[in-house]
N, C-alpha and C. Protein backbone atom coordinates (compact mmCIF):
# COMPACT_ATOMS: atom_id res chain seq x y z
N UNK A 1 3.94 -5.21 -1.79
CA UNK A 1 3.88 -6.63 -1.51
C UNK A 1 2.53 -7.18 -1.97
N UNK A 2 2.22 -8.37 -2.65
CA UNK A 2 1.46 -9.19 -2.89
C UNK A 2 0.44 -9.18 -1.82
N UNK A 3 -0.99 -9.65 -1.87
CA UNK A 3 -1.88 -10.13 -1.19
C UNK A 3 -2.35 -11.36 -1.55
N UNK A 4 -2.47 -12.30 -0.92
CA UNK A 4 -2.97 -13.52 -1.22
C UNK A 4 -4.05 -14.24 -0.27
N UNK A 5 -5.80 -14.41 -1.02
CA UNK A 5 -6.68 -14.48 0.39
C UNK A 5 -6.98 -15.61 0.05
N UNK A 6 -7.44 -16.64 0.78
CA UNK A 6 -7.99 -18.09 0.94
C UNK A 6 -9.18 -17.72 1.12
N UNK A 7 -10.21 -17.95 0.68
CA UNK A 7 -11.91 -18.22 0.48
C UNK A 7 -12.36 -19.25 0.52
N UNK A 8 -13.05 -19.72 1.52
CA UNK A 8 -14.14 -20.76 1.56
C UNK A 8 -15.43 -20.40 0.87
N UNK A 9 -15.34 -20.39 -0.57
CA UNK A 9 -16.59 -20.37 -1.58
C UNK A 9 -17.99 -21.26 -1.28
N UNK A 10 -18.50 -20.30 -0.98
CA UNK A 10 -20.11 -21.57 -0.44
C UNK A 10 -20.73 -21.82 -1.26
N UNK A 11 -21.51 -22.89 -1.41
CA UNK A 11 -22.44 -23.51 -2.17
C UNK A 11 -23.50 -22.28 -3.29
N UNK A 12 -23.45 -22.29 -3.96
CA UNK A 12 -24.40 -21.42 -5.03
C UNK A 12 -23.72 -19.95 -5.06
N UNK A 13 -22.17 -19.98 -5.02
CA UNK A 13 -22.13 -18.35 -5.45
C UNK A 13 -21.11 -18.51 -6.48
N UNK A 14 -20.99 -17.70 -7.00
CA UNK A 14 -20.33 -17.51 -8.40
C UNK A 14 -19.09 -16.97 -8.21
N UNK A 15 -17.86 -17.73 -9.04
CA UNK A 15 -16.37 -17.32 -8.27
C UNK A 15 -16.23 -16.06 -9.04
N UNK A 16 -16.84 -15.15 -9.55
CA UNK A 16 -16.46 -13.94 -9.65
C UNK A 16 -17.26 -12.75 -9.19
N UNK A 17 -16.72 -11.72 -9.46
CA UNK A 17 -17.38 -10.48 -8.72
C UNK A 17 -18.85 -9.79 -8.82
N UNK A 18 -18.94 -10.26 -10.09
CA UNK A 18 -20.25 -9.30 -10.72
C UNK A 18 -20.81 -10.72 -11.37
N UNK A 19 -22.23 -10.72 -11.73
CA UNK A 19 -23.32 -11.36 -12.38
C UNK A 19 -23.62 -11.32 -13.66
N UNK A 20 -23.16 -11.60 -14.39
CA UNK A 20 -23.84 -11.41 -15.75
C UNK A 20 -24.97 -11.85 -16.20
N UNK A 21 -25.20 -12.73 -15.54
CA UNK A 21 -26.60 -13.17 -15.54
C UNK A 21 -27.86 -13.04 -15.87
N UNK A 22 -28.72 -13.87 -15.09
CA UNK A 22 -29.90 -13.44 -15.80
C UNK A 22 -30.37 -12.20 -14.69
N UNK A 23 -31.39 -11.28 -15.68
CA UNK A 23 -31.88 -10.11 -14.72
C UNK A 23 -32.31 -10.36 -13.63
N UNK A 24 -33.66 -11.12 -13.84
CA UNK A 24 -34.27 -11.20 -13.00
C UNK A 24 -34.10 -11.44 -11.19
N UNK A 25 -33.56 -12.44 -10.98
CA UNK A 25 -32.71 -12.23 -9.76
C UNK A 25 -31.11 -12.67 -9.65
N UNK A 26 -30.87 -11.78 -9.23
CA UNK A 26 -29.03 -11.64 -8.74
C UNK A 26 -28.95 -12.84 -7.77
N UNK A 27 -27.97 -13.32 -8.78
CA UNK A 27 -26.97 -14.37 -7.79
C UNK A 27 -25.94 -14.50 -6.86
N UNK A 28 -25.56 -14.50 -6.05
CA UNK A 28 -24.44 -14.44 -5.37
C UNK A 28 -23.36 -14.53 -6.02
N UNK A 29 -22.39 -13.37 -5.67
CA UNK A 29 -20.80 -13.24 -6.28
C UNK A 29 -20.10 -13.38 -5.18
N UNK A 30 -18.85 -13.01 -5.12
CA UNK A 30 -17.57 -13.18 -4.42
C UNK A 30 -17.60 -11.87 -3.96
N UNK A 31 -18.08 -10.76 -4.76
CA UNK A 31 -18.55 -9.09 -3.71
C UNK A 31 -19.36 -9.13 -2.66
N UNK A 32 -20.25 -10.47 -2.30
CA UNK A 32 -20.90 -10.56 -1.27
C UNK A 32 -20.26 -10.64 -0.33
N UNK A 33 -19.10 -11.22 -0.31
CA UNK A 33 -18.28 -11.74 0.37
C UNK A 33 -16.96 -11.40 1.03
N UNK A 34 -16.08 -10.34 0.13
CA UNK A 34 -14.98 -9.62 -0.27
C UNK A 34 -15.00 -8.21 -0.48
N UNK A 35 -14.69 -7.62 0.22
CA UNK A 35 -14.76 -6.07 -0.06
C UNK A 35 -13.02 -5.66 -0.46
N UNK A 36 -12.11 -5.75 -1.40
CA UNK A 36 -10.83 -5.75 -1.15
C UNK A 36 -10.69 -4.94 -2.77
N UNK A 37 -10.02 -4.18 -3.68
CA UNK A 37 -9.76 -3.98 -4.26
C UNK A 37 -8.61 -4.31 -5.21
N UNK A 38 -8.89 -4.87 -6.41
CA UNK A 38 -7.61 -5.10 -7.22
C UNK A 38 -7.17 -6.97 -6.65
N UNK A 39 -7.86 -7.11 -6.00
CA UNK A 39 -7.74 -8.91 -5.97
C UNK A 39 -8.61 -9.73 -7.05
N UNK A 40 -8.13 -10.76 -7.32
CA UNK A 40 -8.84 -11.24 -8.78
C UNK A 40 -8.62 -12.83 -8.22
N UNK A 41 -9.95 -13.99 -8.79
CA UNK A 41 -9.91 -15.25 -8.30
C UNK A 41 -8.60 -16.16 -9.10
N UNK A 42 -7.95 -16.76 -8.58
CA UNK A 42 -7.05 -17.57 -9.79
C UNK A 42 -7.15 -18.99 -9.96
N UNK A 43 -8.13 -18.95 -10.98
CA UNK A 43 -8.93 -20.10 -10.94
C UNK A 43 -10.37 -19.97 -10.63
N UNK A 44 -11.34 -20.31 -11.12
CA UNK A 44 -12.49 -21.19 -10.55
C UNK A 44 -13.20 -22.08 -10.37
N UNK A 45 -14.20 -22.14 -9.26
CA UNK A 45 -14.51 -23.32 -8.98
C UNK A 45 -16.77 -23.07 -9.16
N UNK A 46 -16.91 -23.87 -9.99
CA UNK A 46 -18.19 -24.39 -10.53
C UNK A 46 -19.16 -23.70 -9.12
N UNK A 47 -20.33 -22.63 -9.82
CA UNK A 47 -21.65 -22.51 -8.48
C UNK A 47 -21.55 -23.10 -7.47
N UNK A 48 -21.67 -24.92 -8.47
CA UNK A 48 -22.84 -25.88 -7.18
C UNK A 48 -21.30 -26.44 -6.75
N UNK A 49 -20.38 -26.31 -6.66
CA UNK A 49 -19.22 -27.09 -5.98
C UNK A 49 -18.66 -25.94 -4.81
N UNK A 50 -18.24 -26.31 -3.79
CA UNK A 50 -17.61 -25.32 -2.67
C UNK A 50 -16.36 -25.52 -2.27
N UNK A 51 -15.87 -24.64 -1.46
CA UNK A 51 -14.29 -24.80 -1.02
C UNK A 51 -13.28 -23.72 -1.38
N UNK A 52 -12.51 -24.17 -1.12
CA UNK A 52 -10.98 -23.38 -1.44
C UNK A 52 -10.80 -22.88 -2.70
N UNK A 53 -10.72 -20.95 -2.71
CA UNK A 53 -10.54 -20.32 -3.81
C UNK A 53 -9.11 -19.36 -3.19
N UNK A 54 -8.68 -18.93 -4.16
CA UNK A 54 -7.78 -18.50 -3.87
C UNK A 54 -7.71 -17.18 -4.96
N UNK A 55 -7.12 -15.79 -3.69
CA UNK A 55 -7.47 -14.96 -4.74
C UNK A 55 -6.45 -13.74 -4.58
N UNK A 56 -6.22 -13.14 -5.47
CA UNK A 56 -4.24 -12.14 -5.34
C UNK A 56 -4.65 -11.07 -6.29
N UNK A 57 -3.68 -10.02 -6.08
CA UNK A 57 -3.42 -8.90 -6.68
C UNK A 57 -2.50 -9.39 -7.43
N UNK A 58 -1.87 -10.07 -7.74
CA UNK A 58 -0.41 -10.91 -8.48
C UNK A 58 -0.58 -11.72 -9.48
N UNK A 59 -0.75 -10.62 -10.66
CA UNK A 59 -0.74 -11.48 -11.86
C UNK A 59 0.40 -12.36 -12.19
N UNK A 60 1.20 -12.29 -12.00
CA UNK A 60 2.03 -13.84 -12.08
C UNK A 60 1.94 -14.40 -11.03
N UNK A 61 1.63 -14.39 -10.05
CA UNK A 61 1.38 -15.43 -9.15
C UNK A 61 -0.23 -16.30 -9.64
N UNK A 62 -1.42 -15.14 -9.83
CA UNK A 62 -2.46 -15.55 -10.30
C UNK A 62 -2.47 -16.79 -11.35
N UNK A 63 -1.55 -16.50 -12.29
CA UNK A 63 -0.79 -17.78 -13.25
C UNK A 63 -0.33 -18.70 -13.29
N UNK A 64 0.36 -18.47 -12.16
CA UNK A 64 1.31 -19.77 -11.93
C UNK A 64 0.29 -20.35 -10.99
N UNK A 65 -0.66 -19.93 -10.19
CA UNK A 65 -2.18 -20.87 -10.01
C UNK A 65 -2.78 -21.86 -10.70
N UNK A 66 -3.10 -20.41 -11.55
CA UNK A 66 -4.44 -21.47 -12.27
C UNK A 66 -4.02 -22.04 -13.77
N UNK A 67 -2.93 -21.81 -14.14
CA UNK A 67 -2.84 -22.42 -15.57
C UNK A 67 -2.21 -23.61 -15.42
N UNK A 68 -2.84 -24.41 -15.99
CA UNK A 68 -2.14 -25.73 -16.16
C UNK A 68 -1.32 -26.15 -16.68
N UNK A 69 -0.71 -25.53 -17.14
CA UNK A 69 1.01 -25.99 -17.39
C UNK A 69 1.73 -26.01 -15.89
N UNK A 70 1.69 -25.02 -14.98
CA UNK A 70 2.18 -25.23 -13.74
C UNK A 70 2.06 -26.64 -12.69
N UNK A 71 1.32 -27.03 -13.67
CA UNK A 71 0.59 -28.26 -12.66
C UNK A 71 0.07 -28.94 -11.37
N UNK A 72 -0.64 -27.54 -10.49
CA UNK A 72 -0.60 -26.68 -9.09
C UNK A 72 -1.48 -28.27 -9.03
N UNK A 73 -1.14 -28.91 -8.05
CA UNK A 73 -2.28 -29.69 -7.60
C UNK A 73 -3.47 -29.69 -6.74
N UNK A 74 -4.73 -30.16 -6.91
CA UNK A 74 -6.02 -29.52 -6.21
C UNK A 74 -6.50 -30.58 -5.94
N UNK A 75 -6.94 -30.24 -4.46
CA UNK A 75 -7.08 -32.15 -3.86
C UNK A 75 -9.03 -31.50 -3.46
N UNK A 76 -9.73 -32.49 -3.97
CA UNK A 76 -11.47 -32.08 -3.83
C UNK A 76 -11.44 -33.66 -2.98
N UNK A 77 -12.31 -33.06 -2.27
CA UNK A 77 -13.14 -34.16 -1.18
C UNK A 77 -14.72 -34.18 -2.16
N UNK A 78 -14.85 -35.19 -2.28
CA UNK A 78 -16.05 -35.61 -3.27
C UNK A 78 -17.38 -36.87 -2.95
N UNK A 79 -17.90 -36.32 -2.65
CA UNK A 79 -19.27 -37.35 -1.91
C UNK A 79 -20.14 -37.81 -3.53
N UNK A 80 -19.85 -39.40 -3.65
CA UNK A 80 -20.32 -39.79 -4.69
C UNK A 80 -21.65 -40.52 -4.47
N UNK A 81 -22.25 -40.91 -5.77
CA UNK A 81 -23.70 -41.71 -5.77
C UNK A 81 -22.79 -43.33 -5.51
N UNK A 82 -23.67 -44.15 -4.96
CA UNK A 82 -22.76 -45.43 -4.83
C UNK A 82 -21.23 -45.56 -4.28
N UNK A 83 -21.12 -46.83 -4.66
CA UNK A 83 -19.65 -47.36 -3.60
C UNK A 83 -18.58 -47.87 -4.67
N UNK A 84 -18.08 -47.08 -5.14
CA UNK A 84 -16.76 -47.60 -6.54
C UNK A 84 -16.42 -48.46 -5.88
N UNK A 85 -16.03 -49.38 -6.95
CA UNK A 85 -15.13 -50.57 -6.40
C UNK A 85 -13.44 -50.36 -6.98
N UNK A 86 -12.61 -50.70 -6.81
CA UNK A 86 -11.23 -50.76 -6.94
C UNK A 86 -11.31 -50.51 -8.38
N UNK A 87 -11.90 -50.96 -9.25
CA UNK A 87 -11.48 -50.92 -10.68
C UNK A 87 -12.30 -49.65 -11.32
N UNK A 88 -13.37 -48.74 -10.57
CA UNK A 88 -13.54 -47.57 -10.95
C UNK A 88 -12.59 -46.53 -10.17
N UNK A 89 -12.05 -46.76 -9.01
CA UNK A 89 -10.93 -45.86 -8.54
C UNK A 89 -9.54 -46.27 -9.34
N UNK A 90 -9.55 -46.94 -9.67
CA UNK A 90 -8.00 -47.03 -10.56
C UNK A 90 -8.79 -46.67 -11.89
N UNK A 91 -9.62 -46.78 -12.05
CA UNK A 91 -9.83 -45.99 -13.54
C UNK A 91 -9.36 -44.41 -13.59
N UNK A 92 -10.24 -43.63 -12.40
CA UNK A 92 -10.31 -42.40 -12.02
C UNK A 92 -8.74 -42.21 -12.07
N UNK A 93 -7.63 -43.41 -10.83
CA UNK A 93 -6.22 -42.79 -10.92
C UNK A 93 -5.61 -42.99 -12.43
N UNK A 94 -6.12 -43.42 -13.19
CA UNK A 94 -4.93 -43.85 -14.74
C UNK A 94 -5.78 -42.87 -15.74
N UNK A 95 -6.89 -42.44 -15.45
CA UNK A 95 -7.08 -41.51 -16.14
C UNK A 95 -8.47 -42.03 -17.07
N UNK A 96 -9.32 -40.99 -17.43
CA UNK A 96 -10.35 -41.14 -17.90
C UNK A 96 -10.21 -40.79 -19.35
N UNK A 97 -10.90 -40.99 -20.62
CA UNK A 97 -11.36 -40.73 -21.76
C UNK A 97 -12.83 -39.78 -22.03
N UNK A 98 -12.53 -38.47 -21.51
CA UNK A 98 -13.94 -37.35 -21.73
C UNK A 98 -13.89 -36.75 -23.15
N UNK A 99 -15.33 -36.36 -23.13
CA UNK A 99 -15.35 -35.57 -24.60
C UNK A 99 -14.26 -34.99 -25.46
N UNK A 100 -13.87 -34.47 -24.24
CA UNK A 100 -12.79 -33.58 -24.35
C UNK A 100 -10.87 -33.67 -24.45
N UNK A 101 -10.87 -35.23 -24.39
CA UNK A 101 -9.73 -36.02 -24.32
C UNK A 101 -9.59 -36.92 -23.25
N UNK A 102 -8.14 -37.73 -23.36
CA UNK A 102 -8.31 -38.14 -22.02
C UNK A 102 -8.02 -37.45 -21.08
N UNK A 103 -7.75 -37.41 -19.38
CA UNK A 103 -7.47 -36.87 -18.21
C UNK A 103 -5.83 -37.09 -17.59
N UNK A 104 -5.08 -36.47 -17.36
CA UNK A 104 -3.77 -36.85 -16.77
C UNK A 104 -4.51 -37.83 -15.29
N UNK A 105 -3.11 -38.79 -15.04
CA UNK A 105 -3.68 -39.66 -13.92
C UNK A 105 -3.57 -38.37 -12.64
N UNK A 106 -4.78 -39.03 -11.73
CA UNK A 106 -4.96 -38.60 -10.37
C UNK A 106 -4.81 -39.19 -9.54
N UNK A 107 -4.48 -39.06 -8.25
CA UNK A 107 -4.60 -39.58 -6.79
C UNK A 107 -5.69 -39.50 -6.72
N UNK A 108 -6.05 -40.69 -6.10
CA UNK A 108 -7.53 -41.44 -5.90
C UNK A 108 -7.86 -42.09 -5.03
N UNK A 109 -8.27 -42.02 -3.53
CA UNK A 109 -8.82 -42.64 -2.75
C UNK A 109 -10.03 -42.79 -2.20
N UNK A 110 -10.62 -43.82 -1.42
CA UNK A 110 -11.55 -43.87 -0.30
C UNK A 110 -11.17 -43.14 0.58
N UNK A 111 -11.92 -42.17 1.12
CA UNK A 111 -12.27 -41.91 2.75
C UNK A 111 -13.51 -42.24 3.36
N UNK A 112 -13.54 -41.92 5.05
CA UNK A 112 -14.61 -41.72 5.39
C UNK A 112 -15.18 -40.58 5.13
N UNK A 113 -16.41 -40.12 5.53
CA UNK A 113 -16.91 -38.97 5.46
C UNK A 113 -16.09 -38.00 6.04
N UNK A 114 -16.15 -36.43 5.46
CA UNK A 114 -15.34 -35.89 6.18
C UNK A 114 -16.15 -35.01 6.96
N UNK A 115 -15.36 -34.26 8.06
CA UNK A 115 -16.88 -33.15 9.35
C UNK A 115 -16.79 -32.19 8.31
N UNK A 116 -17.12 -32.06 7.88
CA UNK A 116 -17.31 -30.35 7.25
C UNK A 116 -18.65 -30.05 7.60
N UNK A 117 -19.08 -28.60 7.07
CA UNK A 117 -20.23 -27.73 7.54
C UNK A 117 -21.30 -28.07 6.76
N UNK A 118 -22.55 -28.25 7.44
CA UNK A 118 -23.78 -28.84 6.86
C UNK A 118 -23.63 -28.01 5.27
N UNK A 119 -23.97 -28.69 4.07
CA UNK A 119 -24.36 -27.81 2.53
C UNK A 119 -25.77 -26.88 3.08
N UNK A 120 -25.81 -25.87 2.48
CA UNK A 120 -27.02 -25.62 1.92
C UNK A 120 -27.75 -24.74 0.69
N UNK A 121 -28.20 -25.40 0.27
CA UNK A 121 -29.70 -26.42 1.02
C UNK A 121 -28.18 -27.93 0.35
N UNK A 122 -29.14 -29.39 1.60
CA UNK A 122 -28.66 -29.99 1.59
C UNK A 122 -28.28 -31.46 0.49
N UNK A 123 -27.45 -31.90 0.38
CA UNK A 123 -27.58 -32.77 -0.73
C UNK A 123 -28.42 -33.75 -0.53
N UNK A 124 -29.55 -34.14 -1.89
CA UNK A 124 -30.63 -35.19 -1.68
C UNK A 124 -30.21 -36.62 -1.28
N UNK A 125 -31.07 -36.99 0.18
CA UNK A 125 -30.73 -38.15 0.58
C UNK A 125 -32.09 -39.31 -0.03
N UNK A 126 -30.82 -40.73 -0.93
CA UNK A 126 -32.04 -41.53 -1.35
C UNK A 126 -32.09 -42.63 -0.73
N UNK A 127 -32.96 -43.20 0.53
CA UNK A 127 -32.84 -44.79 0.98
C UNK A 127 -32.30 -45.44 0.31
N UNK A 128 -32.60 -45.94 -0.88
CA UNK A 128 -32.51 -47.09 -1.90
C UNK A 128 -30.96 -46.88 -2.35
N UNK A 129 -30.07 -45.90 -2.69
CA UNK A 129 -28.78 -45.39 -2.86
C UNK A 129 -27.70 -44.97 -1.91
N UNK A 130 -26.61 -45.68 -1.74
CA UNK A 130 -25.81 -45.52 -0.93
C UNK A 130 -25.16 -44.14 -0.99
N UNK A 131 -24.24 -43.36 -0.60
CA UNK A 131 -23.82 -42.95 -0.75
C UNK A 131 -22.22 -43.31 -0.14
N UNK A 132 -20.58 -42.51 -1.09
CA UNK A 132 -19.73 -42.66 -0.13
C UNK A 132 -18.66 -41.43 -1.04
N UNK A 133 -17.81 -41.00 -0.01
CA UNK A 133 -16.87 -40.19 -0.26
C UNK A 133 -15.26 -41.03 -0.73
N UNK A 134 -15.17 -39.72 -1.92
CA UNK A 134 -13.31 -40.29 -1.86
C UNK A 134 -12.91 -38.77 -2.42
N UNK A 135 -11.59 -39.08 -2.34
CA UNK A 135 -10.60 -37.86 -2.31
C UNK A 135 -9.83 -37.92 -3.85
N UNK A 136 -10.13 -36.67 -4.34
CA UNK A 136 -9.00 -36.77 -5.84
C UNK A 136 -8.68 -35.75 -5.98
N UNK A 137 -6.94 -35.83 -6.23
CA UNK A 137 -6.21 -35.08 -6.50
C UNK A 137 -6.19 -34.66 -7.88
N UNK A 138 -6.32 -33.52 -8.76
CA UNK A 138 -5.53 -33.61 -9.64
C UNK A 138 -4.57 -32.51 -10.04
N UNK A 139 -3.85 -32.36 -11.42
CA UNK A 139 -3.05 -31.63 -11.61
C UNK A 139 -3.39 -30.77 -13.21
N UNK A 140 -4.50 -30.77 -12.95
CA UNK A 140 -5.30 -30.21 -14.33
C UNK A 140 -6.66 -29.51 -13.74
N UNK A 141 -7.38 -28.71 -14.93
CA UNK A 141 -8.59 -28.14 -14.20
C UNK A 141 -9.38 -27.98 -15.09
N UNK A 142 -10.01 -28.62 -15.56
CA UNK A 142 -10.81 -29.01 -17.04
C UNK A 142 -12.24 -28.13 -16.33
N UNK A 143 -13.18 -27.69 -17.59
CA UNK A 143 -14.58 -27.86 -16.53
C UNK A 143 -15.43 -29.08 -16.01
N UNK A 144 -15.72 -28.65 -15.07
CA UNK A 144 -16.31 -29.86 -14.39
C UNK A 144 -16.08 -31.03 -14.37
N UNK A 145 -14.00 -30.67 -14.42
CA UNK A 145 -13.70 -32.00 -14.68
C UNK A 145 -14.33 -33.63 -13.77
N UNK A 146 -14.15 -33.29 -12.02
CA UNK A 146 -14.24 -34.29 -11.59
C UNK A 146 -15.74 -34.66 -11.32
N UNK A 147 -16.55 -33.70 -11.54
CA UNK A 147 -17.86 -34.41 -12.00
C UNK A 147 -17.94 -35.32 -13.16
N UNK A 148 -17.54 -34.67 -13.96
CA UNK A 148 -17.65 -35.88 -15.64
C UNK A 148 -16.72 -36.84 -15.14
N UNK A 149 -15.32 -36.90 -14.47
CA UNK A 149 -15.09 -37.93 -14.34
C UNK A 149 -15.36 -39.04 -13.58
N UNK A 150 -16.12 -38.81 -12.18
CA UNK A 150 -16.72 -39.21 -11.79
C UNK A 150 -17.82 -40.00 -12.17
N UNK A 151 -18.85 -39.41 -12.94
CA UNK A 151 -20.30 -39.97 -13.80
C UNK A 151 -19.82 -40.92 -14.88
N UNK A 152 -18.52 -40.44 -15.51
CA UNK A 152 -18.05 -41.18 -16.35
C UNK A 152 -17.67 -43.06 -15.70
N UNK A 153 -17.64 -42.99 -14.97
CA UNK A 153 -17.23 -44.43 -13.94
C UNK A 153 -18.67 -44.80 -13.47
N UNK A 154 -20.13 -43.95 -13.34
CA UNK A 154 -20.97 -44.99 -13.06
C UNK A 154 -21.33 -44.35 -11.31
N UNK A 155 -20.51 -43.03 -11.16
CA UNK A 155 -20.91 -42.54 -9.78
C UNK A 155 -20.98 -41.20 -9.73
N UNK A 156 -21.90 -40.39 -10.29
CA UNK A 156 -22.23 -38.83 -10.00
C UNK A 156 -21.99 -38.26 -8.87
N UNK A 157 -21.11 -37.57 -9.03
CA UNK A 157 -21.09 -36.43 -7.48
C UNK A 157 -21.95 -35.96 -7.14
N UNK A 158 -22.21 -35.86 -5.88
CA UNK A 158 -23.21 -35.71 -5.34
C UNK A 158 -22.73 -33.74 -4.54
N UNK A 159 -21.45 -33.83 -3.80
CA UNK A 159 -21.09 -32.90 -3.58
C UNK A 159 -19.41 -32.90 -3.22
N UNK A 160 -19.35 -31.71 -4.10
CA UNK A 160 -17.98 -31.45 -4.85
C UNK A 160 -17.60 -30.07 -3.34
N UNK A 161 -16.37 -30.69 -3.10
CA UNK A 161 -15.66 -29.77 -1.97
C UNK A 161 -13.92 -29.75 -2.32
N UNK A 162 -13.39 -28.30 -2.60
CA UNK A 162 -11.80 -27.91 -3.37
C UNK A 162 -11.45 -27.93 -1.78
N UNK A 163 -10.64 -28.90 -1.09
CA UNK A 163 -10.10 -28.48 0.07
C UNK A 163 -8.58 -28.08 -0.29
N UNK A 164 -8.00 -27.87 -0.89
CA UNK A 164 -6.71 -27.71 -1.09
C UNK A 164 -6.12 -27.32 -2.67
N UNK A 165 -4.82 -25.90 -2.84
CA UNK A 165 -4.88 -26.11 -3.83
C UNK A 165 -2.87 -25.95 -3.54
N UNK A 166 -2.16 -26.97 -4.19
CA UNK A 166 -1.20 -26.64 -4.17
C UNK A 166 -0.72 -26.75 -2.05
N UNK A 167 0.00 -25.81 -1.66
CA UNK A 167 0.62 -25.94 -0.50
C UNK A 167 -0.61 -25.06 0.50
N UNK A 168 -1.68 -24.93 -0.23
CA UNK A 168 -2.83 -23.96 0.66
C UNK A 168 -4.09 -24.59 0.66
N UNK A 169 -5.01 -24.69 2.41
CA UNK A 169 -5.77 -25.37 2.33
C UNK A 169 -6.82 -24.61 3.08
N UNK A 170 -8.02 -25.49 3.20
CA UNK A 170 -9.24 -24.84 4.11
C UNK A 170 -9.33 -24.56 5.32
N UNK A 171 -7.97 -25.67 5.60
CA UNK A 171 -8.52 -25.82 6.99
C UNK A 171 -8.59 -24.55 8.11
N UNK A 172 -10.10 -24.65 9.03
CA UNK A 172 -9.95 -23.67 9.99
C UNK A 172 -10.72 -22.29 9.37
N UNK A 173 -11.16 -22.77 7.98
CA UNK A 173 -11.72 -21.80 7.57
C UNK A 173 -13.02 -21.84 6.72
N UNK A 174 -14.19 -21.28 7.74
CA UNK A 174 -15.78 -21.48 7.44
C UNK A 174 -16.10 -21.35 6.13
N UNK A 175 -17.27 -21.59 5.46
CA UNK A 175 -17.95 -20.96 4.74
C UNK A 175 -18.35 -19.41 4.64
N UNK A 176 -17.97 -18.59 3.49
CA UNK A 176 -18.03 -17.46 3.42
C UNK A 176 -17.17 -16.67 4.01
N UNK A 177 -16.09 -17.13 4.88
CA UNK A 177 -14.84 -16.38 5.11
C UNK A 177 -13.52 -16.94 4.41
N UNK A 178 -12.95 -15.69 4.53
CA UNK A 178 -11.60 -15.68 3.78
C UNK A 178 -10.37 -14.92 4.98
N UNK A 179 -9.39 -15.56 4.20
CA UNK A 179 -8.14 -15.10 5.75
C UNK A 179 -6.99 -14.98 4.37
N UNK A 180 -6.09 -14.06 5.12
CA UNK A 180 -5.02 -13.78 4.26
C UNK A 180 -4.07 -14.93 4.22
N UNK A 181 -3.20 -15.45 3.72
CA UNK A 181 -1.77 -16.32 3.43
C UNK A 181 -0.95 -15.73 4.26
C-alpha cells in the first residue's frame, strides 16, 4: 500500500532531501525533518515560501500531483505589499502575461489575515506600507509563479503560505510536522 505524508514545510528549508549547495554551511532539507524511506516530495515549494508539501512512495500518484496537465489545484494564502484594488485582483483571476507566457485564470480573493504560526525570522514590518492578505488558487505551478504574479500587479509578496493542494490541507498541522493521509 501507498504512503502519503502531509508536511508543513517551514520557512528556509529546502523541499528536498540533500543540499547541493553551497559548502560552506548546510541548509535545511526535508531529512531534518523526515526520517521515512523511499518517500519523494511531489512537487515543490520555493525556500522562502512555507506550507503544505506533500510526499509518497507512489510514482503515479507522485504525478498525478505535481504535473500540470492534471490540473491538481493549490490554494496559497499570500500576505502582499499594499492593498490591490479590484482591477489588480481580477487581473491576477483572468490571468497574467510573465516572461514566461501568460498564466491560466485563478481564484482570487481578499481575506483577512489568517492565525497561522509566527514566520521565522519574521516578515519586515514598514510604517509607511500597508500590508494585506488574499488567497489564490491555482491550477498550474510555474516557478515562483505567484510571486511574479503578484509583483507583476504592483504588490510583492511579502509571505507566501501552500495551505492546500488538491483535496489535502494544513490544517491542524504545525510547522515542521508531517502526519500521514
Amino acid at each position: 500500500m501507498s504512503r502519503l505524508l502531509l508536511f508543513n514545510k517551514p520557512y528556509g528549508v529546502l523541499s528536498q532531501f540533500t543540499d547541493k549547495g553551497t559548502a560552506g554551511s548546510p541548509r535545511a532539507t526535508l531529512s531534518d525533518f523526515i526520517d521515512i524511506p523511499s518517500v519523494y516530495p511531489a512537487g515543490r515549494l520555493d525556500r522562502d515560501s512555507e506550507g503544505l508539501m506533500l510526499l509518497t512512495d507512489d510514482g503515479k500518484l507522485q504525478a498525478r500531483i505535481a504535473d500540470p496537465k492534471f490540473k491538481a489545484p493549490k490554494t496559497y494564502l499570500v500576505q502582499v505589499e499594499g492593498l490591490p484594488d479590484a482591477a489588480a485582483l481580477e487581473a491576477l483571476a483572468n490571468g497574467v502575461t510573465l516572461k514566461d507566457g501568460p498564466t491560466r485564470p485563478a481564484q482570487v480573493r481578499r481575506i483577512d489575515p489568517p492565525d497561522l504560526w509566527p514566520r521565522d525570522p519574521p516578515v519586515r514590518y514598514r510604517k509607511t506600507v500597508p500590508d494585506s492578505w488574499i488567497e489564490v488558487t491555482l491550477t498550474e505551478g510555474r516557478n515562483r509563479q505567484v510571486r511574479r504574479m503578484t509583483a507583476h500587479v504592483g504588490h510583492p509578496t511579502l509571505r507566501l503560505v501552500r495551505w492546500r493542494i488538491g483535496d489535502w490541507s494544513l490544517e491542524g498541522i504545525a510547522p515542521g510536522i508531517w502526519r500521514e493521509a
